[in-house]
N, C-alpha and C. Protein backbone atom coordinates (compact mmCIF):
# COMPACT_ATOMS: atom_id res chain seq x y z
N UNK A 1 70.31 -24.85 -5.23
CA UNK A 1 71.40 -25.77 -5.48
C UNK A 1 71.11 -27.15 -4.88
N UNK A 2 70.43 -26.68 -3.44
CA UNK A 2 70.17 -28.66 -2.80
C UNK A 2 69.03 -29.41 -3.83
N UNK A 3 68.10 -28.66 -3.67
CA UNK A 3 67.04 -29.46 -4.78
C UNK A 3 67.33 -29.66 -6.02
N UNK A 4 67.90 -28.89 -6.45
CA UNK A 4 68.76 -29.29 -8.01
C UNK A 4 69.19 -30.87 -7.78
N UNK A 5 70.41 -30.74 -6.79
CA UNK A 5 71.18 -31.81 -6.74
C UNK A 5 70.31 -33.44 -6.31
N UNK A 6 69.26 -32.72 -5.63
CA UNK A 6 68.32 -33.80 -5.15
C UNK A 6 67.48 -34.37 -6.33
N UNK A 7 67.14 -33.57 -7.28
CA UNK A 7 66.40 -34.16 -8.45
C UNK A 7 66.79 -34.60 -9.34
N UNK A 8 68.11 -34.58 -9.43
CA UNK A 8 69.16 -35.16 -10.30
C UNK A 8 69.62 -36.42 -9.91
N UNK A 9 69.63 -36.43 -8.62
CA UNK A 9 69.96 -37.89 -8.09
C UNK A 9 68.40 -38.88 -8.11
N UNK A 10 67.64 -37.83 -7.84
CA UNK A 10 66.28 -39.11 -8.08
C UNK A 10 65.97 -39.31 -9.40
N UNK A 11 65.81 -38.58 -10.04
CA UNK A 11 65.48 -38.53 -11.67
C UNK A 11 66.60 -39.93 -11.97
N UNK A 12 68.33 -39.73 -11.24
CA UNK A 12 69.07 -41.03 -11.89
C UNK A 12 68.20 -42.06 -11.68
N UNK A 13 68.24 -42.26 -10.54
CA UNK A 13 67.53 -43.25 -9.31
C UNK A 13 66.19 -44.17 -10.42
N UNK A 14 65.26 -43.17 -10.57
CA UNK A 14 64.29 -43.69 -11.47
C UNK A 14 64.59 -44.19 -12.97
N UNK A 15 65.82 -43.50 -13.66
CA UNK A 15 66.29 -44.50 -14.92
C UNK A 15 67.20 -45.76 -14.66
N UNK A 16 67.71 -45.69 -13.45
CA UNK A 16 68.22 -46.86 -12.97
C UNK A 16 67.67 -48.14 -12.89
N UNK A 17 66.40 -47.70 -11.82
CA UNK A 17 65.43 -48.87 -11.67
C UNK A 17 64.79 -48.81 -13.00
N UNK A 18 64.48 -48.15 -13.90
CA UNK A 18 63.26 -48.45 -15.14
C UNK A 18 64.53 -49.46 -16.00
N UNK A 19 65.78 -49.04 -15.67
CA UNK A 19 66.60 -50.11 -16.64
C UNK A 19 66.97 -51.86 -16.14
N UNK A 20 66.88 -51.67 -14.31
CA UNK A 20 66.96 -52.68 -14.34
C UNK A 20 65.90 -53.72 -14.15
N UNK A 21 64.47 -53.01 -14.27
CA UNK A 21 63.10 -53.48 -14.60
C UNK A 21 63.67 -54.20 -16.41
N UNK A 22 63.78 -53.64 -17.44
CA UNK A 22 63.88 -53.64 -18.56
C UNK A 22 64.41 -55.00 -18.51
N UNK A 23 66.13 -55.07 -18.10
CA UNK A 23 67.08 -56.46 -17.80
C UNK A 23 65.86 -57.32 -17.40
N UNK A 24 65.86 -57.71 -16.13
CA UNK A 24 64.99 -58.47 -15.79
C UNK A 24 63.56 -58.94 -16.75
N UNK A 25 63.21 -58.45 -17.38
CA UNK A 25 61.85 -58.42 -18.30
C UNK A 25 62.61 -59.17 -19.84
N UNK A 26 63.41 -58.76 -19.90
CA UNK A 26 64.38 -59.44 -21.24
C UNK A 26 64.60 -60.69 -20.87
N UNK A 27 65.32 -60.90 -19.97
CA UNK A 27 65.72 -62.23 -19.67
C UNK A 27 65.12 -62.76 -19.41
N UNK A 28 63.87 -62.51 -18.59
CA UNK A 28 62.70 -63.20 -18.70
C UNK A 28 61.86 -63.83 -19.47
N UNK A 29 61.94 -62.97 -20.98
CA UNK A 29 61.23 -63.29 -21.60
C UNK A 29 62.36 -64.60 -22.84
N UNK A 30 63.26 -64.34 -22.71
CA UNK A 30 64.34 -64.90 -22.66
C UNK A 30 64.22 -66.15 -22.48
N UNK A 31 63.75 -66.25 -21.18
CA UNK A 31 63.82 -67.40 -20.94
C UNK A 31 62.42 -68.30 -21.35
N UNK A 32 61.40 -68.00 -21.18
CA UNK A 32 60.52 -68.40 -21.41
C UNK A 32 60.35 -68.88 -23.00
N UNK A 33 61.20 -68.10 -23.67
CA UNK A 33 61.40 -68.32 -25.40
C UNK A 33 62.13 -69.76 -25.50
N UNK A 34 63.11 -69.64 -24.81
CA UNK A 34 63.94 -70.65 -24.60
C UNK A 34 63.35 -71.71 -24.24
N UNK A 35 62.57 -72.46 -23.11
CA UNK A 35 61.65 -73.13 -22.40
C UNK A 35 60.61 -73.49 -23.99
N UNK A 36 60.08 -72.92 -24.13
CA UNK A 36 59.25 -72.89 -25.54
C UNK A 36 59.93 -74.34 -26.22
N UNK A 37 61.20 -73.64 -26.81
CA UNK A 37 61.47 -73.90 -28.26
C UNK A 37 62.37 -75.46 -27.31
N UNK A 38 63.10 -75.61 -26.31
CA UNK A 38 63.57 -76.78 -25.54
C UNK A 38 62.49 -77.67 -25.79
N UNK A 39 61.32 -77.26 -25.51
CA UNK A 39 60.00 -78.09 -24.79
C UNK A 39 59.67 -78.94 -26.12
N UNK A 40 60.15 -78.23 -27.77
CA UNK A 40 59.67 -79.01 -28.96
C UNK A 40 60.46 -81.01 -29.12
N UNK A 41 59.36 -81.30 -29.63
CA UNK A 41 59.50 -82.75 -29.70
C UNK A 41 60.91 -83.16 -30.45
N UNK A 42 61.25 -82.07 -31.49
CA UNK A 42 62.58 -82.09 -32.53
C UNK A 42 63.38 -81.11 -31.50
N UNK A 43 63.88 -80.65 -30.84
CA UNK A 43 64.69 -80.11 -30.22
C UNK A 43 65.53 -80.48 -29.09
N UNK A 44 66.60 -80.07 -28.94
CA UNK A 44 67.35 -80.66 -27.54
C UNK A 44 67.20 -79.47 -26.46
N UNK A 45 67.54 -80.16 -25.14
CA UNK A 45 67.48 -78.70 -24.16
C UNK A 45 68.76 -77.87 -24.61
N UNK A 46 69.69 -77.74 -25.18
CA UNK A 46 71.02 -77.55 -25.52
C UNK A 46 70.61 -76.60 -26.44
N UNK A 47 69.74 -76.70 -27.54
CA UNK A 47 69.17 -75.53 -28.20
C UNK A 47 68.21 -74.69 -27.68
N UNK A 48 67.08 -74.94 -26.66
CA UNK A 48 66.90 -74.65 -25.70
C UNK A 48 67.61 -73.30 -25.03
N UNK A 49 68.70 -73.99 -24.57
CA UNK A 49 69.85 -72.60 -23.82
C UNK A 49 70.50 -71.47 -24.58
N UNK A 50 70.78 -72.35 -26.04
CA UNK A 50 71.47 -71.48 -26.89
C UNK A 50 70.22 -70.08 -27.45
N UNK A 51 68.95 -70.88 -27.32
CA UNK A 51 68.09 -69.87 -28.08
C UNK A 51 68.13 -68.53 -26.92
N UNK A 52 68.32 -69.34 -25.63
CA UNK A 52 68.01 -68.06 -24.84
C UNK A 52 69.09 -67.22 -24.22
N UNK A 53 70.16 -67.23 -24.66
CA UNK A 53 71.81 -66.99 -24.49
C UNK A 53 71.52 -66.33 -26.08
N UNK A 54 71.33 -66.53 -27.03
CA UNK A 54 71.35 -65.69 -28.40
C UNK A 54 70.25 -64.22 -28.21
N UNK A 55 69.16 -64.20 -27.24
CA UNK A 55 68.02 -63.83 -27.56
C UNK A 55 68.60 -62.92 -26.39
N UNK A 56 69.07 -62.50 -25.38
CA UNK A 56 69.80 -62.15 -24.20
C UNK A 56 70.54 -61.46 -24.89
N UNK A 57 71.81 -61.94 -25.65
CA UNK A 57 73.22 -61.25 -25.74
C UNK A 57 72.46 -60.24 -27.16
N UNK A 58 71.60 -60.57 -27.43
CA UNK A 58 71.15 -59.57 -28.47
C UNK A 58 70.55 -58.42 -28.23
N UNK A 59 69.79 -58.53 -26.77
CA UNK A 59 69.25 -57.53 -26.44
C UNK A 59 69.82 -56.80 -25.62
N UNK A 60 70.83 -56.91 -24.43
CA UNK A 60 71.18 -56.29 -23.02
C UNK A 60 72.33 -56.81 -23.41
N UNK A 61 73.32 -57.71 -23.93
CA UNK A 61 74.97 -58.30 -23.93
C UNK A 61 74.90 -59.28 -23.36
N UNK A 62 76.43 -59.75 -23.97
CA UNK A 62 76.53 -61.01 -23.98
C UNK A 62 76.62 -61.33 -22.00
N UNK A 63 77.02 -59.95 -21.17
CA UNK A 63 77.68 -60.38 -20.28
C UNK A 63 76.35 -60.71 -19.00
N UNK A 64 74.77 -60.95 -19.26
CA UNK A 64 73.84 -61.28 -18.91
C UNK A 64 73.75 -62.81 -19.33
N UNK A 65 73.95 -63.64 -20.00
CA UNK A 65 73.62 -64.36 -20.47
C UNK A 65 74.94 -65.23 -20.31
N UNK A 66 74.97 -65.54 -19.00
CA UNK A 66 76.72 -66.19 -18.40
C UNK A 66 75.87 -67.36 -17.77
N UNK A 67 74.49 -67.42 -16.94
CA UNK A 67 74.14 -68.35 -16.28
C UNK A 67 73.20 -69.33 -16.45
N UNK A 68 72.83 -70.05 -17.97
CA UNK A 68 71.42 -70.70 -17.96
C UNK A 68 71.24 -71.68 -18.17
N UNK A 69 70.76 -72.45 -17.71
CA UNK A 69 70.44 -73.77 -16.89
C UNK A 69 69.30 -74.20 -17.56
N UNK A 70 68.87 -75.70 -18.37
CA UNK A 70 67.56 -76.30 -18.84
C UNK A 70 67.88 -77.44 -18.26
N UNK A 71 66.86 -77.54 -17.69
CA UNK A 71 66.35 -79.04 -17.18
C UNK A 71 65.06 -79.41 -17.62
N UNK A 72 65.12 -81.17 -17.85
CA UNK A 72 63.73 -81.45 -18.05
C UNK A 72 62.91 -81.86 -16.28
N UNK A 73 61.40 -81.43 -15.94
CA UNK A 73 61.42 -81.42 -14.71
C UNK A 73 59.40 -81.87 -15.23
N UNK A 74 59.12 -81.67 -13.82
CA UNK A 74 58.07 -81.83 -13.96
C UNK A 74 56.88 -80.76 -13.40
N UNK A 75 56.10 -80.17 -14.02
CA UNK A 75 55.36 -78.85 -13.58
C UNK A 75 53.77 -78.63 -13.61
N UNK A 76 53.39 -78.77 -12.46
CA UNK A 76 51.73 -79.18 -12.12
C UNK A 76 51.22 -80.71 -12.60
N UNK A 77 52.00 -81.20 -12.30
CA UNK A 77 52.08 -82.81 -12.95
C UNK A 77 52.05 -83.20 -13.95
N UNK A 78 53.00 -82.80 -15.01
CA UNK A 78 52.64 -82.84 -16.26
C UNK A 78 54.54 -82.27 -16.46
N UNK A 79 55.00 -83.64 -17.81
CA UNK A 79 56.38 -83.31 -17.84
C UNK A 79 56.59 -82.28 -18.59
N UNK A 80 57.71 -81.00 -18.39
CA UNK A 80 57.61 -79.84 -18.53
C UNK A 80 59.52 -79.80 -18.71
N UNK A 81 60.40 -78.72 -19.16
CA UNK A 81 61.23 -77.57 -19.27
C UNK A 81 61.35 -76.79 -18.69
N UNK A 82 62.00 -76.79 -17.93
CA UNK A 82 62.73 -75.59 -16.98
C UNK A 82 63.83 -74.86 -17.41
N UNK A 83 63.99 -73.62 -17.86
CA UNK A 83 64.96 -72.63 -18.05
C UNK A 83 65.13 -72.10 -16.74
N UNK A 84 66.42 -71.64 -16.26
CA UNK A 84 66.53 -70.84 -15.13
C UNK A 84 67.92 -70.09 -15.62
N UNK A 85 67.85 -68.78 -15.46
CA UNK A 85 69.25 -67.65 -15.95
C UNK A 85 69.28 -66.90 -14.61
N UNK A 86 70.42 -66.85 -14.61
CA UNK A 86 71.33 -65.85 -13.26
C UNK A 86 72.18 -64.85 -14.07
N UNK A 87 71.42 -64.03 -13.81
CA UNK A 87 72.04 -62.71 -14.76
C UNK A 87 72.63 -61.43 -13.95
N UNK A 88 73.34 -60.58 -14.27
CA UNK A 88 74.05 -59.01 -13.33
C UNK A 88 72.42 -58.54 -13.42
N UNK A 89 72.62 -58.03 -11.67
CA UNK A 89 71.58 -57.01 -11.82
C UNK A 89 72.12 -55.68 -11.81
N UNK A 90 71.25 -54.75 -12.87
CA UNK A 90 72.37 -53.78 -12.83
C UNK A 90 72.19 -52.87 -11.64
N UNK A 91 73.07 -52.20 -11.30
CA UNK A 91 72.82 -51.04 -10.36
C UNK A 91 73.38 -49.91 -10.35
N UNK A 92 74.76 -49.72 -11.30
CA UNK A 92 75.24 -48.52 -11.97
C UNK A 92 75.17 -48.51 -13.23
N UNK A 93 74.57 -48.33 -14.10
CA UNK A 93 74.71 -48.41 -15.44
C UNK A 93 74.10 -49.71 -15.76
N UNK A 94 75.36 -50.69 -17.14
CA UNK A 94 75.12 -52.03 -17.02
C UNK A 94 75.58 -52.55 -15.66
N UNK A 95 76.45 -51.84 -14.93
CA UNK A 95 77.49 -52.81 -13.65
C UNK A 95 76.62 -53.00 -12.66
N UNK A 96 76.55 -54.48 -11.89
CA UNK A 96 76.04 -54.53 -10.69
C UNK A 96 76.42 -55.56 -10.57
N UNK A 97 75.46 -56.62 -9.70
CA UNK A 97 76.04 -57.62 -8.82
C UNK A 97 75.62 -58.65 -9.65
N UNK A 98 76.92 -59.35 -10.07
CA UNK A 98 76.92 -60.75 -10.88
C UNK A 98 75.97 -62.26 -10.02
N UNK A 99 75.23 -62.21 -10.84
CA UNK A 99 73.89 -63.55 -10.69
C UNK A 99 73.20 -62.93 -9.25
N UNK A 100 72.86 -62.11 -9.37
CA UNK A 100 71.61 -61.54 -8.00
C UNK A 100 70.79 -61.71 -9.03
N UNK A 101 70.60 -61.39 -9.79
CA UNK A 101 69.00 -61.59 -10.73
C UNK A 101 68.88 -62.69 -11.23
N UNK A 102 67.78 -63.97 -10.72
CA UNK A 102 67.40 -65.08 -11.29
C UNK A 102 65.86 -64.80 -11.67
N UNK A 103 65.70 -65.54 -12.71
CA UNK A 103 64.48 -65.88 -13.44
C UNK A 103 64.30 -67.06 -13.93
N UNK A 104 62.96 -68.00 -13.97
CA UNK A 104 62.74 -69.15 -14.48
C UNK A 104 61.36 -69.37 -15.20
N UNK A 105 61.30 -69.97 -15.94
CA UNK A 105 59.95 -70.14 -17.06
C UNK A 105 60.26 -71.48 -17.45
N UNK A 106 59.08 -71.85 -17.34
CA UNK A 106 58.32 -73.85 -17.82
C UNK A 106 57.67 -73.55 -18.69
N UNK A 107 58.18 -74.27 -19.66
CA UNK A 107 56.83 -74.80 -20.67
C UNK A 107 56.81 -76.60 -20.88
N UNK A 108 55.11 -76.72 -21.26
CA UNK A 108 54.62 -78.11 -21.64
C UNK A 108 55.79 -79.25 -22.45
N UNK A 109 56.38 -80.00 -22.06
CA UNK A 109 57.08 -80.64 -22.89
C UNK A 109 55.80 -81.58 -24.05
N UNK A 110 56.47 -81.48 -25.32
CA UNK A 110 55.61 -82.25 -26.32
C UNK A 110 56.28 -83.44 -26.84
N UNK A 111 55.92 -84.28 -26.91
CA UNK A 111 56.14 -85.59 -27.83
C UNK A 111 56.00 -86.41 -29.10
N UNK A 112 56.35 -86.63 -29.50
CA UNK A 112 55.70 -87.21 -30.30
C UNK A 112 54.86 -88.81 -30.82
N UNK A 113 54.78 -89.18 -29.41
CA UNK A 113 53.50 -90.01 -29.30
C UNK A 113 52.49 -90.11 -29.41
């Protein structure tokens, strides 16, 4: 009966963390999509956010995709896009602690000069 109960709680334990590996890896990539498509010479950072707030609430919900931030910045000396998202990390299910999980991704800003 104890080891039962013990492998049931780790077995949760391990789909817990493999899910909130998953979150984190979405939004990540999330963001970096976002950063991308901001960074184009025809684009605003505003589409930018929306791409990565659409690309989020599509994959994990809308209720990840509450915190994201584009700035234009500058990255290894060279002017660049900054995405940054503050998302729930989960820790019961979807539920956990609102904006403990941040992630950020730069890409090359382009011009058309």
């Amino acid at each position: 009966m104890l080891v039962g109960a013990l492998l049931t709680v780790l077995t949760l334990a391990v789909l817990q963390f493999g899910l909130a590996v998953y979150v984190r890896n979405v939004v990540h990539d999330a963001a970096v999509e976002g950063a991308f498509h901001a960074a184009l010479a025809d684009t605003t950072l505003a589409e930018g956010a929306e791409r990565t707030r659409t690309i989020i609430e599509r994959s994990v919900g809308g209720q990840f995709a509450q915190g994201v931030d584009v700035v234009e910045t500058t990255h290894l000396g060279h002017d660049a896009v900054q995405v940054t998202v503050r998302a729930t990390l989960p820790l019961v299910g979807l539920l956990g602690a609102p904006r403990a999980l941040e992630v950020s991704a730069h890409a090359p800003a382009e011009s058309l000069q």
